[in-house]
PDB file of N, CA and C in Angstrom:
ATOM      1  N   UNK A   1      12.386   5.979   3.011  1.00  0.00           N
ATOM      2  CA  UNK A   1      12.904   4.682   3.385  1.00  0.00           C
ATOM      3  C   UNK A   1      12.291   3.625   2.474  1.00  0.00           C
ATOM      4  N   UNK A   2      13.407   2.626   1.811  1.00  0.00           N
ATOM      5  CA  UNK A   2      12.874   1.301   0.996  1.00  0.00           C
ATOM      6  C   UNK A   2      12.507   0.827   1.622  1.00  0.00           C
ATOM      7  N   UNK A   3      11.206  -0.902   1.161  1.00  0.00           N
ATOM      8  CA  UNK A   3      11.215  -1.759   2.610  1.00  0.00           C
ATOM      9  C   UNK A   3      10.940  -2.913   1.636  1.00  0.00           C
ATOM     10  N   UNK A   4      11.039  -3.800   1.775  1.00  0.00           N
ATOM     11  CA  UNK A   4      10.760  -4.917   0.583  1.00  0.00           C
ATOM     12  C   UNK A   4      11.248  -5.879   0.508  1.00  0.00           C
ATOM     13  N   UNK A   5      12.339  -5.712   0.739  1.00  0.00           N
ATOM     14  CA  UNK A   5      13.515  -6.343   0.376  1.00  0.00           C
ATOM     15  C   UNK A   5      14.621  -5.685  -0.089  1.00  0.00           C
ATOM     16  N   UNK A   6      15.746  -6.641  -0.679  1.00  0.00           N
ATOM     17  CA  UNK A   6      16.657  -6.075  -0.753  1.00  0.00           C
ATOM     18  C   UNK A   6      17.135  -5.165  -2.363  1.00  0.00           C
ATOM     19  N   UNK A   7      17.485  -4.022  -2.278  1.00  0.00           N
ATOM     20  CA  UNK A   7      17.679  -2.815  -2.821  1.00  0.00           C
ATOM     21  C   UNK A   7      18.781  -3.074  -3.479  1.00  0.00           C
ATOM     22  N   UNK A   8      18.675  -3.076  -5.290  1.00  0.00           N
ATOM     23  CA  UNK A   8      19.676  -2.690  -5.991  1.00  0.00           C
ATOM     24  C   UNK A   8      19.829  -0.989  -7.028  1.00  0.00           C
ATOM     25  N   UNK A   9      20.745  -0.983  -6.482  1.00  0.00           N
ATOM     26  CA  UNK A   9      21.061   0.204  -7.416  1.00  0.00           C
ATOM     27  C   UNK A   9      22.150   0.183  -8.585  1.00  0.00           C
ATOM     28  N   UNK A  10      21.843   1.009  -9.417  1.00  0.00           N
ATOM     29  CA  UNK A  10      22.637   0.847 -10.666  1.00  0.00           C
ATOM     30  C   UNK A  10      24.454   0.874 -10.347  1.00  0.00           C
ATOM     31  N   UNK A  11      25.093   0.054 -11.328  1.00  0.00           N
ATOM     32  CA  UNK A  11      26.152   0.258 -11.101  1.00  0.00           C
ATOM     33  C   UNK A  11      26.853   1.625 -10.970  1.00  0.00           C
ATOM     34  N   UNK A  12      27.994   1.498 -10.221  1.00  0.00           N
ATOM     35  CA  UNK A  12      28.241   3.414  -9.519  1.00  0.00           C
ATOM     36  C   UNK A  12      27.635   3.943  -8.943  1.00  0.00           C
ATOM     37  N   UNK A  13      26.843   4.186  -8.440  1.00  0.00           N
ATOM     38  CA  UNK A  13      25.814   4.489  -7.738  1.00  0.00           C
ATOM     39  C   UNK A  13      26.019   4.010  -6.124  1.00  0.00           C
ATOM     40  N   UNK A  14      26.105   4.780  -5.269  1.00  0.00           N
ATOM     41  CA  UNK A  14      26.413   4.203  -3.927  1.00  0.00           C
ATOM     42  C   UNK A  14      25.318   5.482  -2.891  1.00  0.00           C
ATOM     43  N   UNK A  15      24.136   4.948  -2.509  1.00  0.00           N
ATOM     44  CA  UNK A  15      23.600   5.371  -1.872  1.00  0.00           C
ATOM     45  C   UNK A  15      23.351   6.466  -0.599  1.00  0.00           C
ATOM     46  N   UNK A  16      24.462   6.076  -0.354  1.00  0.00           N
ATOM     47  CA  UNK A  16      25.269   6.545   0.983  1.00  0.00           C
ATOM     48  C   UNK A  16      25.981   8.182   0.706  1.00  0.00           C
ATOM     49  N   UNK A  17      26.630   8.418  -0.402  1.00  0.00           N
ATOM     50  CA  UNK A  17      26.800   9.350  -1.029  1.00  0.00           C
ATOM     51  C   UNK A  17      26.506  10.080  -1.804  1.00  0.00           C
ATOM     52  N   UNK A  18      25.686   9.538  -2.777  1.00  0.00           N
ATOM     53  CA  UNK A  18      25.110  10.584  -3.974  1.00  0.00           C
ATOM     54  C   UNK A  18      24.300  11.101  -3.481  1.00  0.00           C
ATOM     55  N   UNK A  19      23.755  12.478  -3.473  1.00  0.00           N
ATOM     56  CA  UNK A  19      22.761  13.276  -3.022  1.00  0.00           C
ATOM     57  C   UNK A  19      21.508  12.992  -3.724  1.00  0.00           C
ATOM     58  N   UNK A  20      21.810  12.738  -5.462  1.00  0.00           N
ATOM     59  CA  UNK A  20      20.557  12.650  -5.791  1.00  0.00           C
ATOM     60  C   UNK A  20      20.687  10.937  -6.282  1.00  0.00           C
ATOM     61  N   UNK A  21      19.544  10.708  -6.357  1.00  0.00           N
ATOM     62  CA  UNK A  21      19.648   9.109  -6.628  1.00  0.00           C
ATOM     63  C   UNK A  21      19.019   8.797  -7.571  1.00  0.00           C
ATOM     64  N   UNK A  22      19.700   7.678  -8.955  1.00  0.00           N
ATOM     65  CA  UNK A  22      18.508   7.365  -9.906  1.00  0.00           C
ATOM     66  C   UNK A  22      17.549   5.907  -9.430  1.00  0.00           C
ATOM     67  N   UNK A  23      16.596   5.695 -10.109  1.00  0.00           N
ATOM     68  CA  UNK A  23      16.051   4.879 -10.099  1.00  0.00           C
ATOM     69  C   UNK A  23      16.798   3.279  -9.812  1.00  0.00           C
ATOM     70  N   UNK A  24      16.214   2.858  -8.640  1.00  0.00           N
ATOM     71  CA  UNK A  24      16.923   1.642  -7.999  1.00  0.00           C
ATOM     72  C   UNK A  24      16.229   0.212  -9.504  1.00  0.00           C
ATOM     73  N   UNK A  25      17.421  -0.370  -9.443  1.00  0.00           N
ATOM     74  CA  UNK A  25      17.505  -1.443 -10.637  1.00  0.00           C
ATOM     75  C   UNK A  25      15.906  -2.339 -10.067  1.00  0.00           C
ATOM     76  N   UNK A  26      16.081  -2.295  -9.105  1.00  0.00           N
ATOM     77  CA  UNK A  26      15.310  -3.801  -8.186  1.00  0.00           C
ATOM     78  C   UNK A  26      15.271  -3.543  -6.905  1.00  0.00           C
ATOM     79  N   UNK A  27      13.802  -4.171  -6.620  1.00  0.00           N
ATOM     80  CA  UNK A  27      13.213  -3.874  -4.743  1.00  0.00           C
ATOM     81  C   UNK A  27      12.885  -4.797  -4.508  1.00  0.00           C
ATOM     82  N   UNK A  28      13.499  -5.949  -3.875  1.00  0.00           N
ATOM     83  CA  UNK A  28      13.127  -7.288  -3.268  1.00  0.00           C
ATOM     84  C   UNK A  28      13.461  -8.034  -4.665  1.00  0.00           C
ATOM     85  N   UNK A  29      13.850  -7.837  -5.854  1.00  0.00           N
ATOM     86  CA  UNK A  29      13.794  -9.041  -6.545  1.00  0.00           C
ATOM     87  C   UNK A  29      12.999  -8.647  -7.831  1.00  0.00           C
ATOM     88  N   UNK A  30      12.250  -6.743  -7.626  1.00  0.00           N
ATOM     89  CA  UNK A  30      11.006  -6.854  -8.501  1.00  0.00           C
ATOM     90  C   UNK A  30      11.663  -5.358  -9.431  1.00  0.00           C
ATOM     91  N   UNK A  31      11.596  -5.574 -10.924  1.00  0.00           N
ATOM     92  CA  UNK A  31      11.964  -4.478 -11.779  1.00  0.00           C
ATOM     93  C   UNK A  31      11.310  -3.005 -11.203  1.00  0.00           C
ATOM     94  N   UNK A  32      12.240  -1.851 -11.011  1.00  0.00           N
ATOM     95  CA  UNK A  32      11.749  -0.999 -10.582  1.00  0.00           C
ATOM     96  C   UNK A  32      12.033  -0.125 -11.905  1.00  0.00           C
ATOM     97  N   UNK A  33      10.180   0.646 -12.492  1.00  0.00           N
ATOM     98  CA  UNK A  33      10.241   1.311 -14.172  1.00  0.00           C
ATOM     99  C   UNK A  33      10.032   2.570 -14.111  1.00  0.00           C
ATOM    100  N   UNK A  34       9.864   3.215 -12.916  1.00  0.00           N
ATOM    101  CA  UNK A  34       9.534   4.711 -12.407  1.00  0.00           C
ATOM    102  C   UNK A  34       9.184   5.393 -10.456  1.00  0.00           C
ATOM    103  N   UNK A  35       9.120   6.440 -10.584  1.00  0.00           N
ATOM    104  CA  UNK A  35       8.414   6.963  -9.813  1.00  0.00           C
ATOM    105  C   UNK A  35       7.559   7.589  -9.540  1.00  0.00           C
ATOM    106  N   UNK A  36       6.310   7.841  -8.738  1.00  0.00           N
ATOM    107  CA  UNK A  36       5.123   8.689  -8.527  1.00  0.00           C
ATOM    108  C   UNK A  36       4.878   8.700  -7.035  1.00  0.00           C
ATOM    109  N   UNK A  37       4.599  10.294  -6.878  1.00  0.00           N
ATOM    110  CA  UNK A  37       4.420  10.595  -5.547  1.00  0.00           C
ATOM    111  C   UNK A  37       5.050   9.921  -4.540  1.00  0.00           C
ATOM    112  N   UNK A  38       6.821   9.643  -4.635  1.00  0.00           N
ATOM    113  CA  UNK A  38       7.462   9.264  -3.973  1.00  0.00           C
ATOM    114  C   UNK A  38       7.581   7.812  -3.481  1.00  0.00           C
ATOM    115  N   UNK A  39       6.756   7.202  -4.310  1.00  0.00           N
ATOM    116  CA  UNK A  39       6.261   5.431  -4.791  1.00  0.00           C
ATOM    117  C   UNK A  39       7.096   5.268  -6.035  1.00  0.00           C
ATOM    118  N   UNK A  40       7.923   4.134  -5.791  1.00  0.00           N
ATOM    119  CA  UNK A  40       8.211   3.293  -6.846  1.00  0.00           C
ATOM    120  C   UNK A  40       7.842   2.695  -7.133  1.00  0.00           C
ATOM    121  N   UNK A  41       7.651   2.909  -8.681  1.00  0.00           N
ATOM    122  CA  UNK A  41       6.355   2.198  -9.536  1.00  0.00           C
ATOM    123  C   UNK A  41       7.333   0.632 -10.396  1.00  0.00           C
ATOM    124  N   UNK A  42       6.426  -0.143 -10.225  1.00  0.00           N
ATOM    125  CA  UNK A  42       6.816  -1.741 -10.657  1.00  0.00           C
ATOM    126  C   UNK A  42       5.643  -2.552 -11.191  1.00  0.00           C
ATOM    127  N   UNK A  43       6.005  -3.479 -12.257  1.00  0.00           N
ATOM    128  CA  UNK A  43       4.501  -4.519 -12.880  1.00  0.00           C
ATOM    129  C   UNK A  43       4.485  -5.431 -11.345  1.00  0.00           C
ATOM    130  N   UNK A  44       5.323  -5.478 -10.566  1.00  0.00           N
ATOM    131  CA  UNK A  44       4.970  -6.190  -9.438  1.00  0.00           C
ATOM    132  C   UNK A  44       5.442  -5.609  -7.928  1.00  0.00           C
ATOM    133  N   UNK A  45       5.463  -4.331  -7.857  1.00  0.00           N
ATOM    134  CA  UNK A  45       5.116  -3.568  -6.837  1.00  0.00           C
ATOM    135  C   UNK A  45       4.483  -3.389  -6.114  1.00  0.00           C
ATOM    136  N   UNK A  46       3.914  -3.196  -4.978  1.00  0.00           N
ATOM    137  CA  UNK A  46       2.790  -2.633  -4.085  1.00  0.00           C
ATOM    138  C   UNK A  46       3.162  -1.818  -3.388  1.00  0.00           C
ATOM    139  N   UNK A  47       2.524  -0.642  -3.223  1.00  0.00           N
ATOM    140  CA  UNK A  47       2.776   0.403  -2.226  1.00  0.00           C
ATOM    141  C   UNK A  47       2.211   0.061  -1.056  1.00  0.00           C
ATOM    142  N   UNK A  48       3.306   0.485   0.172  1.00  0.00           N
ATOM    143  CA  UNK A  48       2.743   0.093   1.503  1.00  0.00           C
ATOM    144  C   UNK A  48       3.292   1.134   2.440  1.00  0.00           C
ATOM    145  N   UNK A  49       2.298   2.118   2.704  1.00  0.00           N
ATOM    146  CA  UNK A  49       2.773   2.783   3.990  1.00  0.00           C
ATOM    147  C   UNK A  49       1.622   2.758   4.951  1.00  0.00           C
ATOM    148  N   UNK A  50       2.103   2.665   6.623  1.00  0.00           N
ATOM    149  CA  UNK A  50       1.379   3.019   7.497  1.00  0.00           C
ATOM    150  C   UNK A  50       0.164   3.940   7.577  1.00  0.00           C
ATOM    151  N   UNK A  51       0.308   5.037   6.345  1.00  0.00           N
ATOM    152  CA  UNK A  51      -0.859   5.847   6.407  1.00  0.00           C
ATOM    153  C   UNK A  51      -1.584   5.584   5.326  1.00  0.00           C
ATOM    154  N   UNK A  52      -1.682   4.482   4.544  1.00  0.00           N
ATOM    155  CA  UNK A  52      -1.995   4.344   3.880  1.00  0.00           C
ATOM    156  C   UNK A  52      -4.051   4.120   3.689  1.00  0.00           C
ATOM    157  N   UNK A  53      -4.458   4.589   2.661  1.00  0.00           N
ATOM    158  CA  UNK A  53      -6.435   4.502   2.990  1.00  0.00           C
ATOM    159  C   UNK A  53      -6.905   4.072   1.795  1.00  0.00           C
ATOM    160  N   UNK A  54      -7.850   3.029   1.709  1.00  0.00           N
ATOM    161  CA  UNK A  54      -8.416   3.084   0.935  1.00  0.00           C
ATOM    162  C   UNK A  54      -9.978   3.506   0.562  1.00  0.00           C
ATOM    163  N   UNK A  55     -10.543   3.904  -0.208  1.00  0.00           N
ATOM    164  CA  UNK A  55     -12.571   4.290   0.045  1.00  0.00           C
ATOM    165  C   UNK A  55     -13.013   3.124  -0.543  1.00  0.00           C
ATOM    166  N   UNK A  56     -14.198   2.478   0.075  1.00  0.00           N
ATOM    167  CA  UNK A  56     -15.568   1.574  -0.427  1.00  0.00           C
ATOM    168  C   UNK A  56     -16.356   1.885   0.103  1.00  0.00           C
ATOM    169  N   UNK A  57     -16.996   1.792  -1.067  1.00  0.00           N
ATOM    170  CA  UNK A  57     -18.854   2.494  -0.461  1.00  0.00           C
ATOM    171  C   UNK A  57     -19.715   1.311  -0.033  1.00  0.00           C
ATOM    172  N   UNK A  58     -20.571   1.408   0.912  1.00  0.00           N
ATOM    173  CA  UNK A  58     -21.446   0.100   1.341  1.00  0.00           C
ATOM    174  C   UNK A  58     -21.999  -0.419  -0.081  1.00  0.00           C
ATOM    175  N   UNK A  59     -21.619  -1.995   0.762  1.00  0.00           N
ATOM    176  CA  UNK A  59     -21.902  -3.639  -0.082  1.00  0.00           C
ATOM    177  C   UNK A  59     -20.439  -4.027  -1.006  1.00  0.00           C
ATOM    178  N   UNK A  60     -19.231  -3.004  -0.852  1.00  0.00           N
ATOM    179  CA  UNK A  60     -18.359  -3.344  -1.666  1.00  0.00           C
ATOM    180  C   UNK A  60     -17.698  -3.940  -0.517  1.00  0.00           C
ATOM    181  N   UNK A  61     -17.656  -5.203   0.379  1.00  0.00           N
ATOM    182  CA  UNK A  61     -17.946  -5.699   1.247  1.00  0.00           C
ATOM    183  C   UNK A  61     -15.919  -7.027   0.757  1.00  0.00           C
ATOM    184  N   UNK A  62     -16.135  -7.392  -0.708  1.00  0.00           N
ATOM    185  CA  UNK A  62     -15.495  -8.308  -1.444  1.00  0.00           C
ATOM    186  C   UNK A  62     -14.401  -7.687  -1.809  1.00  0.00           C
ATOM    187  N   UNK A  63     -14.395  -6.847  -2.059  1.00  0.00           N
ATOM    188  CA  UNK A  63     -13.416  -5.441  -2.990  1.00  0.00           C
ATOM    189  C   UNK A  63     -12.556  -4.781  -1.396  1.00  0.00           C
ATOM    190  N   UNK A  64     -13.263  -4.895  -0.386  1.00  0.00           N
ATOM    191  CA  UNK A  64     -12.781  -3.901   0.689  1.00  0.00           C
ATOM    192  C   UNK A  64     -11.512  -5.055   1.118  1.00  0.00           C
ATOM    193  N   UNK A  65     -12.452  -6.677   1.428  1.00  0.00           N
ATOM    194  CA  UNK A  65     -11.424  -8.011   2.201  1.00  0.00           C
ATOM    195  C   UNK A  65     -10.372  -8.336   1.072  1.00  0.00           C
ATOM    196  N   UNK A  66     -10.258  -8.349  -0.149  1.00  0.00           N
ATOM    197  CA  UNK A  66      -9.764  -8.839  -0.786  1.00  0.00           C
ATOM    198  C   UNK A  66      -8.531  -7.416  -1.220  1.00  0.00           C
ATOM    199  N   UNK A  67      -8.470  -6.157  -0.733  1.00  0.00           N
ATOM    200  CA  UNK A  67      -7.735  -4.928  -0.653  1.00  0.00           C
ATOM    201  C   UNK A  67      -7.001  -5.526   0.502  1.00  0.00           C
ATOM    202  N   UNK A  68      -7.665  -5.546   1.574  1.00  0.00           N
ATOM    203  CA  UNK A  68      -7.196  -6.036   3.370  1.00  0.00           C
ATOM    204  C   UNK A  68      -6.095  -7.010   2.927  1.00  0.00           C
ATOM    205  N   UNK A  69      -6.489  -8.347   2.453  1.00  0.00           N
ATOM    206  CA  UNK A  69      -5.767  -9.723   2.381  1.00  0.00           C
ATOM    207  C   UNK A  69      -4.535  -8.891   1.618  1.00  0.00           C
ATOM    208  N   UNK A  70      -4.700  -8.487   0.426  1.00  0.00           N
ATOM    209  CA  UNK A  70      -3.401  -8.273  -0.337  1.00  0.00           C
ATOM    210  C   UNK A  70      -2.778  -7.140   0.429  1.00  0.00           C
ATOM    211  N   UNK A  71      -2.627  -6.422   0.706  1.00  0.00           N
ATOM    212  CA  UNK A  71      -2.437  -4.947   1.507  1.00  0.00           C
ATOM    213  C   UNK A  71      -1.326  -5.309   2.328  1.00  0.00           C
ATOM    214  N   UNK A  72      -2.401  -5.789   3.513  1.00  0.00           N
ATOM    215  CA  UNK A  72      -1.505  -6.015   4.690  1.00  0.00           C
ATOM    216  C   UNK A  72      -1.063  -7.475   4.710  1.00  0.00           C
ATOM    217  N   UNK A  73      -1.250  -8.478   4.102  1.00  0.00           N
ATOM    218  CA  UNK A  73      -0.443  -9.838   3.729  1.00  0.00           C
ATOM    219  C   UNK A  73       0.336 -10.076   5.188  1.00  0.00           C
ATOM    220  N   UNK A  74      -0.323 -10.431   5.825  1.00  0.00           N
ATOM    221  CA  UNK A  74       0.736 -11.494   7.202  1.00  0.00           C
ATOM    222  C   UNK A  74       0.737 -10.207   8.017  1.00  0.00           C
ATOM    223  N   UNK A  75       0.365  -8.744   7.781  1.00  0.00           N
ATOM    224  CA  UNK A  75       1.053  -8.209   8.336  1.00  0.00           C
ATOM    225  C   UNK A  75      -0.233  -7.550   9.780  1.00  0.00           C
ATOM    226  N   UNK A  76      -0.967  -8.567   9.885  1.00  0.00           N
ATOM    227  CA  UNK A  76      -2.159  -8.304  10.746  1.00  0.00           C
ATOM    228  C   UNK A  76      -2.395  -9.225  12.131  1.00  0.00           C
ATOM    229  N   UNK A  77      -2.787  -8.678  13.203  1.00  0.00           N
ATOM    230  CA  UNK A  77      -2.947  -9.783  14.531  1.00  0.00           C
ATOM    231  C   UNK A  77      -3.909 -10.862  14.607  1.00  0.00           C
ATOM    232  N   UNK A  78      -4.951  -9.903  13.811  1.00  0.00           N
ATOM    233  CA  UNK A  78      -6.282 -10.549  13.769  1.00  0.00           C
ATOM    234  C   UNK A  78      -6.733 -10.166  12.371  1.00  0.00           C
ATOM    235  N   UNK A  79      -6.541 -10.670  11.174  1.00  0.00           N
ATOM    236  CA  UNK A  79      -6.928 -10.133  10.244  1.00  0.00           C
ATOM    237  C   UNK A  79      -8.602 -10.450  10.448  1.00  0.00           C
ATOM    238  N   UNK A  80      -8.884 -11.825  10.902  1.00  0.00           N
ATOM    239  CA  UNK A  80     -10.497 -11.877  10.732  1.00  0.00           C
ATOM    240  C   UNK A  80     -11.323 -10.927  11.804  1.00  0.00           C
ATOM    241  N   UNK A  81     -10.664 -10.779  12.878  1.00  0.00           N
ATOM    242  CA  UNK A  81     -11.453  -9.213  13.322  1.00  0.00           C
ATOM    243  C   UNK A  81     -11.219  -7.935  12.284  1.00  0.00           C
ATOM    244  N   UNK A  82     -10.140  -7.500  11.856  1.00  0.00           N
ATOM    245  CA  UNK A  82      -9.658  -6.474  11.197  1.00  0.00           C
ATOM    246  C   UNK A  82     -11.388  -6.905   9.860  1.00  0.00           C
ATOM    247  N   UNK A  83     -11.601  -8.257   8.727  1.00  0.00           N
ATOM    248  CA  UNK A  83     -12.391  -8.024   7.653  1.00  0.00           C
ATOM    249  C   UNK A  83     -13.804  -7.490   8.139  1.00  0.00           C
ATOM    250  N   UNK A  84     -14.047  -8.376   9.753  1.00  0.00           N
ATOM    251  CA  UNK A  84     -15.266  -8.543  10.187  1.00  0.00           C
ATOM    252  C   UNK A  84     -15.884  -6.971  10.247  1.00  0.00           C
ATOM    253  N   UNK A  85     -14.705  -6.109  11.512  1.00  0.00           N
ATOM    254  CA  UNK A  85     -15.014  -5.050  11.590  1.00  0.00           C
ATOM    255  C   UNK A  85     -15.345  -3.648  10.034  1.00  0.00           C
ATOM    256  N   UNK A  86     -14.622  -4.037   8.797  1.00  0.00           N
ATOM    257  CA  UNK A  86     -14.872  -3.483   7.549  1.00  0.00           C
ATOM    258  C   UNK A  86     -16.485  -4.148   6.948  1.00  0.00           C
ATOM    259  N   UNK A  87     -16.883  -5.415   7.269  1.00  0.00           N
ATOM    260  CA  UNK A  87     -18.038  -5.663   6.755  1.00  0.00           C
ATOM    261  C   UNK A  87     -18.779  -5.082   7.384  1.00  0.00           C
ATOM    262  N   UNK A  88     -19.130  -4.950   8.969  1.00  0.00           N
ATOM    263  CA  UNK A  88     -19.916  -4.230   9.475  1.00  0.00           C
ATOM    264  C   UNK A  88     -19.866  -3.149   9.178  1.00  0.00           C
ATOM    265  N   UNK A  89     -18.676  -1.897   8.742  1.00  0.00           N
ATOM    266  CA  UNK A  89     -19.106  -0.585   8.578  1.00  0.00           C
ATOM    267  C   UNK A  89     -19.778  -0.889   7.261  1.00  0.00           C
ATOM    268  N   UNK A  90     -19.304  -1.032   6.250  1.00  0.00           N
ATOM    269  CA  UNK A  90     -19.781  -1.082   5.367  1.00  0.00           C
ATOM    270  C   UNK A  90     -21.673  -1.489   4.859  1.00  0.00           C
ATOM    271  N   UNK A  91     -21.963  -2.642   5.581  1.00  0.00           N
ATOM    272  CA  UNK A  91     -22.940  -2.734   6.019  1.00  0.00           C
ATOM    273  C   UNK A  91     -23.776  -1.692   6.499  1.00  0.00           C
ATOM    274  N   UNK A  92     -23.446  -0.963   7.330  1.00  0.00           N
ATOM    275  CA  UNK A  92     -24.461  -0.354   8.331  1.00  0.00           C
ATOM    276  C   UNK A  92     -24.332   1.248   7.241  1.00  0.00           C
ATOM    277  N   UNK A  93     -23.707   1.611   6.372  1.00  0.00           N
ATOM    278  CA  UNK A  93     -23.315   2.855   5.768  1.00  0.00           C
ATOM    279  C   UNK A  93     -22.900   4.137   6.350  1.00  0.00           C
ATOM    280  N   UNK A  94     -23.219   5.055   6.159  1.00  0.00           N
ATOM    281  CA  UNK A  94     -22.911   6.108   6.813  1.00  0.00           C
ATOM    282  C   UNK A  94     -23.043   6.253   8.085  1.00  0.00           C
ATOM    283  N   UNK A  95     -22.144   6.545   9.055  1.00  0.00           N
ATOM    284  CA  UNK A  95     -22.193   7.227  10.481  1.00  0.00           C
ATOM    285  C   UNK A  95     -22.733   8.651  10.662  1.00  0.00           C
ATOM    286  N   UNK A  96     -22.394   9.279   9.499  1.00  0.00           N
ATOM    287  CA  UNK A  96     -22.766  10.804  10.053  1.00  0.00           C
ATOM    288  C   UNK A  96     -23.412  11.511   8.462  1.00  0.00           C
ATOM    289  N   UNK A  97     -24.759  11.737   8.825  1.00  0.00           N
ATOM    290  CA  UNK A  97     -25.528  11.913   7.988  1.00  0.00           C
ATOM    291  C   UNK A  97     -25.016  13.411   7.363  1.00  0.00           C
ATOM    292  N   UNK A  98     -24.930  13.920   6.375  1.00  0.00           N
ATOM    293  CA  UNK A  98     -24.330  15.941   6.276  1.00  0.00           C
ATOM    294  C   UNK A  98     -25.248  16.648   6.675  1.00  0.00           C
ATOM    295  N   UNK A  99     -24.945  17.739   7.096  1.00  0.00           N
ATOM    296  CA  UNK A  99     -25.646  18.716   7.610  1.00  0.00           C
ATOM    297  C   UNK A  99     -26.560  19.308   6.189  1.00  0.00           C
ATOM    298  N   UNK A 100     -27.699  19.486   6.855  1.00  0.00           N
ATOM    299  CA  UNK A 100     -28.557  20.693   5.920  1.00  0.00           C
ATOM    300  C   UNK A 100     -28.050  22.061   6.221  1.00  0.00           C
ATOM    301  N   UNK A 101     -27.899  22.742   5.057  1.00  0.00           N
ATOM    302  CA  UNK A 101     -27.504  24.336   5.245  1.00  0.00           C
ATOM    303  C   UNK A 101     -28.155  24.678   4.540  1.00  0.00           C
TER     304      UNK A 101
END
């Protein structure tokens, strides 16, 4: 599923029917120049799915809020609980130390 905005596809091309599909012209407005791992790749793209994760290791505290802000953009209840709760993990580091074997 697209989400973005609105979806152009090349002329002839009718979505609804072709089984296989080429590369959509434009997603919201933004040049679409490839695909990877089922992401359409754009100079002004962002990938956004629900399962989406990112890793920071404690004190990358700036790098984690400033991922958050662009990421989820408007798309949060409480974004300042959502940064607060990432500074504190980050802060405090690891939860679960590895086992010695």
């Amino acid at each position: 599923m697209l989400t973005g905005g609105e979806v152009v596809w090349p002329d002839g091309c009718d979505p609804d029917d072709d089984e296989e599909l080429p590369l959509p012209v434009s997603i919201g407005g933004k040049k679409v120049i490839g695909i990877e791992d089922g992401a359409y790749l754009g100079e002004d793209l962002v990938v956004h799915s629900d399962d989406a994760t990112a890793t920071f290791h404690p004190g990358e505290y700036e790098e984690a809020r400033t991922w958050l802000e662009s990421y989820y953009e408007n798309r949060l209840d409480d974004p300042a609980l959502a940064s607060e709760r990432i500074k504190e993990a980050l802060q405090s580091g690891p939860q679960f130390a590895p086992s010695a074997e």
